[in-house]
C-alpha atoms as a PDB file:
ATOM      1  CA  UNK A   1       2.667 120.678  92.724  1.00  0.00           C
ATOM      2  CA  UNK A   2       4.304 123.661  90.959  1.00  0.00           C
ATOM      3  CA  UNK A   3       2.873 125.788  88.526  1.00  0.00           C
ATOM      4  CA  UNK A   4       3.625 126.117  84.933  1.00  0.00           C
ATOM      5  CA  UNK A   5       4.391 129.890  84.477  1.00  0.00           C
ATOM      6  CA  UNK A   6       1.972 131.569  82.071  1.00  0.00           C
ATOM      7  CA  UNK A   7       2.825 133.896  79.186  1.00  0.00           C
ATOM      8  CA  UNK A   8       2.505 137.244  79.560  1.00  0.00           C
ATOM      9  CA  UNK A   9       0.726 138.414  76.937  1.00  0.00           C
ATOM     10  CA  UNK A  10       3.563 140.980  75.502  1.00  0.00           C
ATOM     11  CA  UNK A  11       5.197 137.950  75.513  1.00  0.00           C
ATOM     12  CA  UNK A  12       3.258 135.937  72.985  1.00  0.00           C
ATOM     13  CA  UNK A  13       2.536 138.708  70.742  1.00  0.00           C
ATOM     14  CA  UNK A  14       6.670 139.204  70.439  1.00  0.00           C
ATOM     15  CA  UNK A  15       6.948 135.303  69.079  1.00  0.00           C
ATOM     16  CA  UNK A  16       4.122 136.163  66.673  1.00  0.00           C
ATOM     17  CA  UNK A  17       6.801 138.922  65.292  1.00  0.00           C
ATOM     18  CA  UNK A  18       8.593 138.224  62.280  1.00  0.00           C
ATOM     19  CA  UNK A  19      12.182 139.482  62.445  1.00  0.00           C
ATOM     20  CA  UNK A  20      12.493 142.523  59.690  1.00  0.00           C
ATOM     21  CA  UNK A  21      15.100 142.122  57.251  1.00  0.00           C
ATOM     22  CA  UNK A  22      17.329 145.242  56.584  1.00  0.00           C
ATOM     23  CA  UNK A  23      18.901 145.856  53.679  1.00  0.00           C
ATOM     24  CA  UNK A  24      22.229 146.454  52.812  1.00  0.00           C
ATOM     25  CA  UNK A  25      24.243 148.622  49.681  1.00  0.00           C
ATOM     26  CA  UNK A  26      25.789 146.303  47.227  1.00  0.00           C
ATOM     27  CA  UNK A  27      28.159 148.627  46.220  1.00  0.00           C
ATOM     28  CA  UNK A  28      29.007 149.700  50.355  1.00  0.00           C
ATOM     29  CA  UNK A  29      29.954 145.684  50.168  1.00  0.00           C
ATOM     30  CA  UNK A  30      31.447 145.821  46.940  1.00  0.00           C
ATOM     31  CA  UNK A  31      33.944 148.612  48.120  1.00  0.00           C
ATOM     32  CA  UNK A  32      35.149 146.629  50.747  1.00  0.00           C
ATOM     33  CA  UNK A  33      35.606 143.238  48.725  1.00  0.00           C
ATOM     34  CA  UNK A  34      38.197 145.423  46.969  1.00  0.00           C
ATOM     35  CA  UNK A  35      40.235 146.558  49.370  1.00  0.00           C
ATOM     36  CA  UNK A  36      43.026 144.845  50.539  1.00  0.00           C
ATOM     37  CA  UNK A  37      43.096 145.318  53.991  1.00  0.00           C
ATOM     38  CA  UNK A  38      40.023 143.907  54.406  1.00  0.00           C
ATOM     39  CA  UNK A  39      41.179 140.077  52.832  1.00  0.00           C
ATOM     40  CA  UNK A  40      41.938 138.159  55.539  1.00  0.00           C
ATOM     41  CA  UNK A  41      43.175 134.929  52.481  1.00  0.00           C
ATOM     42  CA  UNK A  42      46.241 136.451  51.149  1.00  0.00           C
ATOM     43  CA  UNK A  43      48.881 134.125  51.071  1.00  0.00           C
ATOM     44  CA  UNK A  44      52.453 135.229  52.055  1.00  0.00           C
ATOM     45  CA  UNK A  45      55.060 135.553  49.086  1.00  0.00           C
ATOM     46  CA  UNK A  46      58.028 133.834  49.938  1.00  0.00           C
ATOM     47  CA  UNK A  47      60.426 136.159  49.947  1.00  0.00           C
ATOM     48  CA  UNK A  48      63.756 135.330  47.487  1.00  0.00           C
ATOM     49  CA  UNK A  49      67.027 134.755  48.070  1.00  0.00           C
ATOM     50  CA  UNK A  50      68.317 138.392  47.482  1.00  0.00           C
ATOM     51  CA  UNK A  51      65.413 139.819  49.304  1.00  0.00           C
ATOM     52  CA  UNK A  52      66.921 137.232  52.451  1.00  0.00           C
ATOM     53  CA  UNK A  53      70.050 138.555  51.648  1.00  0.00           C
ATOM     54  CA  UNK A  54      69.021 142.814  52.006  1.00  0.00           C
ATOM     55  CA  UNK A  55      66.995 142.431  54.864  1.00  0.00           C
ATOM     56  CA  UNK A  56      70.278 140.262  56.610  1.00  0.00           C
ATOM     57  CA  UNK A  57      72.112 143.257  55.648  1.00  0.00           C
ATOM     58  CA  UNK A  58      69.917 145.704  57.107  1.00  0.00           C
ATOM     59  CA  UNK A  59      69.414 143.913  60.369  1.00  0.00           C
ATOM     60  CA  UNK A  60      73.438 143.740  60.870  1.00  0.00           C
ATOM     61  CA  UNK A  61      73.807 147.286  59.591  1.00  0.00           C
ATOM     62  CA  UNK A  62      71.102 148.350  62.613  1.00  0.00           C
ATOM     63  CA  UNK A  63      73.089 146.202  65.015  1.00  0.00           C
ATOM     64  CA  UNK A  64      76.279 148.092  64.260  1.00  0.00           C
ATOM     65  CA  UNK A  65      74.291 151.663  64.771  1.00  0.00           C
ATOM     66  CA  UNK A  66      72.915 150.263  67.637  1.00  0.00           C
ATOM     67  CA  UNK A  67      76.071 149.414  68.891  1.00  0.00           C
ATOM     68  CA  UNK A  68      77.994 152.831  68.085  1.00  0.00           C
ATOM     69  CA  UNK A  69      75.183 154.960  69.224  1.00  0.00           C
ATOM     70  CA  UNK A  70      73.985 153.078  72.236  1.00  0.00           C
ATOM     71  CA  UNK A  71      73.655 155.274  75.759  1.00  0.00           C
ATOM     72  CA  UNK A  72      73.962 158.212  73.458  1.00  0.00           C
ATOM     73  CA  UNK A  73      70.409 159.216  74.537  1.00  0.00           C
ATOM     74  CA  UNK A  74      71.016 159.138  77.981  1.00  0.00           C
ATOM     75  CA  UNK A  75      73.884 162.210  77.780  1.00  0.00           C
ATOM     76  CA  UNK A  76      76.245 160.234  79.700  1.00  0.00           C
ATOM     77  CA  UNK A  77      80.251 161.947  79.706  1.00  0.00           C
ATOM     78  CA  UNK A  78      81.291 158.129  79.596  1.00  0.00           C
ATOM     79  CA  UNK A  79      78.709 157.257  77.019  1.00  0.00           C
ATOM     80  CA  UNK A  80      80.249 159.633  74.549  1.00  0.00           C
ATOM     81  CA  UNK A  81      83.620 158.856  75.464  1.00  0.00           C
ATOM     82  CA  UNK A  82      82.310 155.405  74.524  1.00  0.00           C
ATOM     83  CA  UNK A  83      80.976 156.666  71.376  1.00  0.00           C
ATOM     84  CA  UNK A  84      84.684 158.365  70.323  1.00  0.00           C
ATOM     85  CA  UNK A  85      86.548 155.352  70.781  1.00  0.00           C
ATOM     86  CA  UNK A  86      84.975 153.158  68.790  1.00  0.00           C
ATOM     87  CA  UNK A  87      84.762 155.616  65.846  1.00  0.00           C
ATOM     88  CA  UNK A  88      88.666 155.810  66.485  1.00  0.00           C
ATOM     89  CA  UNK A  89      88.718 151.816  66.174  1.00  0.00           C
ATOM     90  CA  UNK A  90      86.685 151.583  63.115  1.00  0.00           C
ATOM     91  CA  UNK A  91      89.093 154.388  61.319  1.00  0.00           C
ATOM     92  CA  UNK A  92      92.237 152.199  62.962  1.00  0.00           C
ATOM     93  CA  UNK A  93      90.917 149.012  61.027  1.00  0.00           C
ATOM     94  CA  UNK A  94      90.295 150.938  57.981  1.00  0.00           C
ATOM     95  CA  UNK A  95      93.608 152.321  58.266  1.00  0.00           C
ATOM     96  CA  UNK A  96      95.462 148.921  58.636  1.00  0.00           C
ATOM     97  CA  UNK A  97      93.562 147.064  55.981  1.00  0.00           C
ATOM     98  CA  UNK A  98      94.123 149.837  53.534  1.00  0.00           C
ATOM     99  CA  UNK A  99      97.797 149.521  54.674  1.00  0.00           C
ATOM    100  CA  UNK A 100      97.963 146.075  54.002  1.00  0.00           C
ATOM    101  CA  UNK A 101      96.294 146.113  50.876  1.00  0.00           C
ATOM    102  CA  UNK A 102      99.049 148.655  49.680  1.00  0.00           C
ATOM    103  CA  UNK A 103     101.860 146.647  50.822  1.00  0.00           C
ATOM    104  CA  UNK A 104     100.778 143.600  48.994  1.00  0.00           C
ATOM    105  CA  UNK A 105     100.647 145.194  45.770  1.00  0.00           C
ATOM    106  CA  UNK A 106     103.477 146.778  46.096  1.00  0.00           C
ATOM    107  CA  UNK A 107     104.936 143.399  47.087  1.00  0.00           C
ATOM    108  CA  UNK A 108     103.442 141.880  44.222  1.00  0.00           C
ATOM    109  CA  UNK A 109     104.934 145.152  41.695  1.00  0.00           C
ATOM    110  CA  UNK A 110     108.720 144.217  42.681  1.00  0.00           C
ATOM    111  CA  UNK A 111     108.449 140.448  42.283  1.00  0.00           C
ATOM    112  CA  UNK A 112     106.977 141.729  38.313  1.00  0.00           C
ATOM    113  CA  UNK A 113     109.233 140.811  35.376  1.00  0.00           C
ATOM    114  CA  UNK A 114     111.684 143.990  34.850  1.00  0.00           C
ATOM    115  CA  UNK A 115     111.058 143.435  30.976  1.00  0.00           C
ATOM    116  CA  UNK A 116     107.435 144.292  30.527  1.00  0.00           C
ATOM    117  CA  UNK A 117     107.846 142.682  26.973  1.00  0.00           C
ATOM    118  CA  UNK A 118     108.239 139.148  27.891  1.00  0.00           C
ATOM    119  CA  UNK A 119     104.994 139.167  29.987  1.00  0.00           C
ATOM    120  CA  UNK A 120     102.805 138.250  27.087  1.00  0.00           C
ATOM    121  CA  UNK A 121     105.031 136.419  25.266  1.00  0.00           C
ATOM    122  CA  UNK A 122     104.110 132.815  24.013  1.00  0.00           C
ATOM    123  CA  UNK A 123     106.822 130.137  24.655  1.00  0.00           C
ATOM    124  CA  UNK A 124     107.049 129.573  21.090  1.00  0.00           C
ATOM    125  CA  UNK A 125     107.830 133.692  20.984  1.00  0.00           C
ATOM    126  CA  UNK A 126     110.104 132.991  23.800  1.00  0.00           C
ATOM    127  CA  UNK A 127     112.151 130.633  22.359  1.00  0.00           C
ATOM    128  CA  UNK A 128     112.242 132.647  18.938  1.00  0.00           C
ATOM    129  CA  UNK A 129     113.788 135.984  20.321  1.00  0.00           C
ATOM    130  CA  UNK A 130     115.836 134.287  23.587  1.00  0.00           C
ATOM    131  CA  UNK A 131     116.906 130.877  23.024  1.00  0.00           C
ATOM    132  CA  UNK A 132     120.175 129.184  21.959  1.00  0.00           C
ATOM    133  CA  UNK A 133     117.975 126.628  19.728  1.00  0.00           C
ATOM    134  CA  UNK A 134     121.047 125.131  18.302  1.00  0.00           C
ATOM    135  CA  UNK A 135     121.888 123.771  21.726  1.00  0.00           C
ATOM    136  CA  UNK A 136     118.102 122.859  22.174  1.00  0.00           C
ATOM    137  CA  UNK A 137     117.838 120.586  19.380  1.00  0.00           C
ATOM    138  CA  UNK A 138     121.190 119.127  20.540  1.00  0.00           C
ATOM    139  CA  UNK A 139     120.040 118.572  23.610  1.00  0.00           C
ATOM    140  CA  UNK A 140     116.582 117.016  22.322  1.00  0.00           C
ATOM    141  CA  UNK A 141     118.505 114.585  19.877  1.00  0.00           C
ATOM    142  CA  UNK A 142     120.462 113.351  22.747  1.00  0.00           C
ATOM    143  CA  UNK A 143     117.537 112.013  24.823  1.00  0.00           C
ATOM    144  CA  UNK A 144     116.254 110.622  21.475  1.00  0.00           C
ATOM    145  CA  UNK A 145     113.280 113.099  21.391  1.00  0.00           C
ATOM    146  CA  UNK A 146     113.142 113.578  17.729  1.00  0.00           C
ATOM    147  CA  UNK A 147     109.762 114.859  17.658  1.00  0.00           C
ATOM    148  CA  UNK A 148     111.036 117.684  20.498  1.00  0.00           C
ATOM    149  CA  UNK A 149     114.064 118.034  18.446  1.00  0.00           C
ATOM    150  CA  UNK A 150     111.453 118.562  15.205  1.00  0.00           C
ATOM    151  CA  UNK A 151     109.912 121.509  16.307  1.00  0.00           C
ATOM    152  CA  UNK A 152     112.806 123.133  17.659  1.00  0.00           C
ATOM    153  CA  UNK A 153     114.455 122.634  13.687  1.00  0.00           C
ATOM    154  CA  UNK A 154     111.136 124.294  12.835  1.00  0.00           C
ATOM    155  CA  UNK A 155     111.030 127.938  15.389  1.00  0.00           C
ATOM    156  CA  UNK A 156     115.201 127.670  14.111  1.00  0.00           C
ATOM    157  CA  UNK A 157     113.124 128.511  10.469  1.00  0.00           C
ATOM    158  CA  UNK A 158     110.980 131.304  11.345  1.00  0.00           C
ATOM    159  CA  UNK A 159     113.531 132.584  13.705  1.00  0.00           C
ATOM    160  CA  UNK A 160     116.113 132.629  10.263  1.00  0.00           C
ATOM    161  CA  UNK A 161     113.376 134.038   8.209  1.00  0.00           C
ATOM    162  CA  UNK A 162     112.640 136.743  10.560  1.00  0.00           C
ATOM    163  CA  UNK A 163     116.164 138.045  11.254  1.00  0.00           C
ATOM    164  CA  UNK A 164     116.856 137.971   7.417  1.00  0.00           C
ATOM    165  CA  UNK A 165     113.395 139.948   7.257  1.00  0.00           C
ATOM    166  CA  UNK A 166     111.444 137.582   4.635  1.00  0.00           C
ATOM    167  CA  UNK A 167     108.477 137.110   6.939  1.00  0.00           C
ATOM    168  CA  UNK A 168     107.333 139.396   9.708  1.00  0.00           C
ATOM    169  CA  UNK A 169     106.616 137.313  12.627  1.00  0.00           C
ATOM    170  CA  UNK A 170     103.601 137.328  14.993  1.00  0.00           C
ATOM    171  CA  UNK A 171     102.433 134.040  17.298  1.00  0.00           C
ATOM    172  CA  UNK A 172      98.636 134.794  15.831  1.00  0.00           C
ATOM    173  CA  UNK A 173      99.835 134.402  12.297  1.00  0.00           C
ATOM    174  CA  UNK A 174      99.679 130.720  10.846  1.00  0.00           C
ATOM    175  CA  UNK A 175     101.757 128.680   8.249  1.00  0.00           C
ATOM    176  CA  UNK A 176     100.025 129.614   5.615  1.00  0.00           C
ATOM    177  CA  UNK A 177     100.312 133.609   6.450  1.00  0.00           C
ATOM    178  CA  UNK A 178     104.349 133.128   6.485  1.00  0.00           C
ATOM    179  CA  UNK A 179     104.121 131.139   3.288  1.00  0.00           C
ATOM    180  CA  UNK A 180     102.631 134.576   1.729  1.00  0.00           C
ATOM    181  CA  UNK A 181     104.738 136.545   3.074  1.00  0.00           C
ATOM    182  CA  UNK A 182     107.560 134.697   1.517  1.00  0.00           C
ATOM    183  CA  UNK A 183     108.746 135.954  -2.258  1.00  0.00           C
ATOM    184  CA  UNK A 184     111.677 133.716  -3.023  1.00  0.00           C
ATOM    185  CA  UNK A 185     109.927 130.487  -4.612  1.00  0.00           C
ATOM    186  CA  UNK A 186     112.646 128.149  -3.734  1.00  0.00           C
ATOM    187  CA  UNK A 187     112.623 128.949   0.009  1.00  0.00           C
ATOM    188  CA  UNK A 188     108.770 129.063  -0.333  1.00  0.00           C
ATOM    189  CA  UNK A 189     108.792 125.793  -1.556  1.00  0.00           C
ATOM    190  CA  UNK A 190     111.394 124.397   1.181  1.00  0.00           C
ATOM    191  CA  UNK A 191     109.250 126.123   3.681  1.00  0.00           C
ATOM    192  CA  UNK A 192     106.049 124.403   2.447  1.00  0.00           C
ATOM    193  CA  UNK A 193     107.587 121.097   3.421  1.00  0.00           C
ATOM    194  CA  UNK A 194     108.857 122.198   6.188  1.00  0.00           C
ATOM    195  CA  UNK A 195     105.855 123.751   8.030  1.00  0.00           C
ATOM    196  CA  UNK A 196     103.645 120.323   6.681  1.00  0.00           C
ATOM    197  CA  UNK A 197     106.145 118.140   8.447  1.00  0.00           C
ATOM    198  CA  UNK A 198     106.086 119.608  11.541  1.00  0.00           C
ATOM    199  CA  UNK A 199     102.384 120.349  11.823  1.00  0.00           C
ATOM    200  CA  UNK A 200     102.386 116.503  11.073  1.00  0.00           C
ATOM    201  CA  UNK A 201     104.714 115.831  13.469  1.00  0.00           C
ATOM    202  CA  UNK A 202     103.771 118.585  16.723  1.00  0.00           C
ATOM    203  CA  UNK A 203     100.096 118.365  16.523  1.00  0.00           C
ATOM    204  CA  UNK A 204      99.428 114.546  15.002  1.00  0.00           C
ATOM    205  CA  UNK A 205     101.169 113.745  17.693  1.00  0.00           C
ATOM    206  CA  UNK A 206     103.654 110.998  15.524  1.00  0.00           C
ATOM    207  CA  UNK A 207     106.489 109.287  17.085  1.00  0.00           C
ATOM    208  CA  UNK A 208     109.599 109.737  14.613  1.00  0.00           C
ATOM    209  CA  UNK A 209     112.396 107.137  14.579  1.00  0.00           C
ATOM    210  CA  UNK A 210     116.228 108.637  13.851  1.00  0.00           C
ATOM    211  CA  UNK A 211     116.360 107.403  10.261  1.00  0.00           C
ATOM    212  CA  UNK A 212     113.109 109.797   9.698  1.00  0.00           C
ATOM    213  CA  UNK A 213     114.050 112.776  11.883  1.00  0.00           C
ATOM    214  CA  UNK A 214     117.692 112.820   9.663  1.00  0.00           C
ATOM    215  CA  UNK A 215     116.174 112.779   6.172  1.00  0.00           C
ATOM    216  CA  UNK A 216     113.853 116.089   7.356  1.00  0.00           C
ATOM    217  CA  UNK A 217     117.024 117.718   9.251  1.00  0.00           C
ATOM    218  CA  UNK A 218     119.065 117.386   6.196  1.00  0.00           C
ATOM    219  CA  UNK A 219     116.027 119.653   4.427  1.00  0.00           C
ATOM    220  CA  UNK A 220     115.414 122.040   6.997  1.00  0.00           C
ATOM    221  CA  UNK A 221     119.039 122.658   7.152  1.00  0.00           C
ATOM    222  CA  UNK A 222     119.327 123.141   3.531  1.00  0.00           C
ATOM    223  CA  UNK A 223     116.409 125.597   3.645  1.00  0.00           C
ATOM    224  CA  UNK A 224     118.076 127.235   6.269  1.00  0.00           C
ATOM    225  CA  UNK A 225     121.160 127.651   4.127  1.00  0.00           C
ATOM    226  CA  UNK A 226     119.131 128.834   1.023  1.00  0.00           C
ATOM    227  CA  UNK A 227     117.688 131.875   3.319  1.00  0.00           C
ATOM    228  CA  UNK A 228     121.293 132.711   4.390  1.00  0.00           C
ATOM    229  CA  UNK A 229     122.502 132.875   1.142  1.00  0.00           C
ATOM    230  CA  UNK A 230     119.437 134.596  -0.209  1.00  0.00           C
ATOM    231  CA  UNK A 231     120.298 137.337   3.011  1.00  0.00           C
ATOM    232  CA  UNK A 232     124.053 137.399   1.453  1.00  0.00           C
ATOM    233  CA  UNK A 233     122.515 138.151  -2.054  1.00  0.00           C
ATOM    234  CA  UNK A 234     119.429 140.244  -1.214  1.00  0.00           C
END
């Protein structure tokens, strides 16, 4: 029968001991609670989509050093023959897409209207100082396009007023700013009409039959008479 091993006597009088409690400084504990590197719960900001975009740039601008410096370090003759050529490629493609660039603008400069005028023209400017608009409302009344043929009649007005210098024209001027302009009260008055019919007409968007379109060419031709005569007497 074995023996049940006894306690030493050291040995009781160590359970008897109550474990001392040491005591620490607040403020050592506080210190730490405050700095960062010591909190181990921080969360990890997601980082935005410019932020993505920089650090993708920086990673592909360290790839292209580490491809035009690589074996530098090792003082190789090849490794800095290496290095040369592919500074001389890099100025080559620089070279040829500065090349290109110039050619295609310079392309693009001969192809440019030779009359820098006309570049900012509007078409309604366009067919004021260029076009034959006798033949354009001729060719409008043939295809039975009376409203076409209705605003041609009307540009054949300013374009009359402004060669016999009673309005000064300008596309950003309205109606109502020629109208001003205008002194003789009988052309003013024809011109009224005029400019309400076709502002009816153009921008109402109205379908005119040839009965209607006649009775309002026989007026804008008269008012286009009264301005010659007015150029013959002025």
């Amino acid at each position: 029968m074995m023996a049940t091993p006894q306690l030493q006597a050291s040995d009781s009088d160590s359970l008897e001991k109550r474990p001392e409690v040491i005591e620490f400084d607040e403020s050592i504990i506080d210190s730490y609670k405050s700095n960062e590197d010591y909190n181990y719960f921080k969360t990890a900001e997601q980082e935005s989509a410019l932020e993505k975009f920089q650090n993708w740039l920086n990673l592909q601008w360290n790839k292209f050093l580490d491809w035009i410096f690589s074996g530098i370090s090792e003082g190789n003759f090849w490794n800095y023959l290496a290095l040369v050529l592919k500074i001389l490629l890099i100025l080559g493609l620089l070279v040829l897409i500065v090349w290109l660039f110039n050619k295609y603008y310079s392309q693009n400069r001969k192809n440019a209207p030779e009359d820098k005028s006309e570049i900012n023209l509007s078409e309604d400017e366009r067919l004021i100082q260029k076009k034959d608009l006798s033949t354009l409302i001729k060719e409008a009344e043939s295809d039975d396009d009376f409203r076409l043929a209705s605003r041609y009649l009307f540009l054949n007005i300013l374009k009359r007023l402004k060669e016999n210098n009673i309005i000064e024209y300008q596309f950003q001027k309205t109606n109502a700013d020629y109208k001003s302009e205008i002194s003789d009260e009988d052309i003013k008055s024809d011109f009224t009409y005029a400019s309400r019919f076709y502002e009816f007409v153009w921008y109402g968007d109205f379908e005119l039959n040839s009965t209607e379109y006649n009775k309002a060419k026989d007026r804008f031709e008269d008012l286009i008479t009264t301005i010659q005569k007015t150029k013959v007497h002025g």
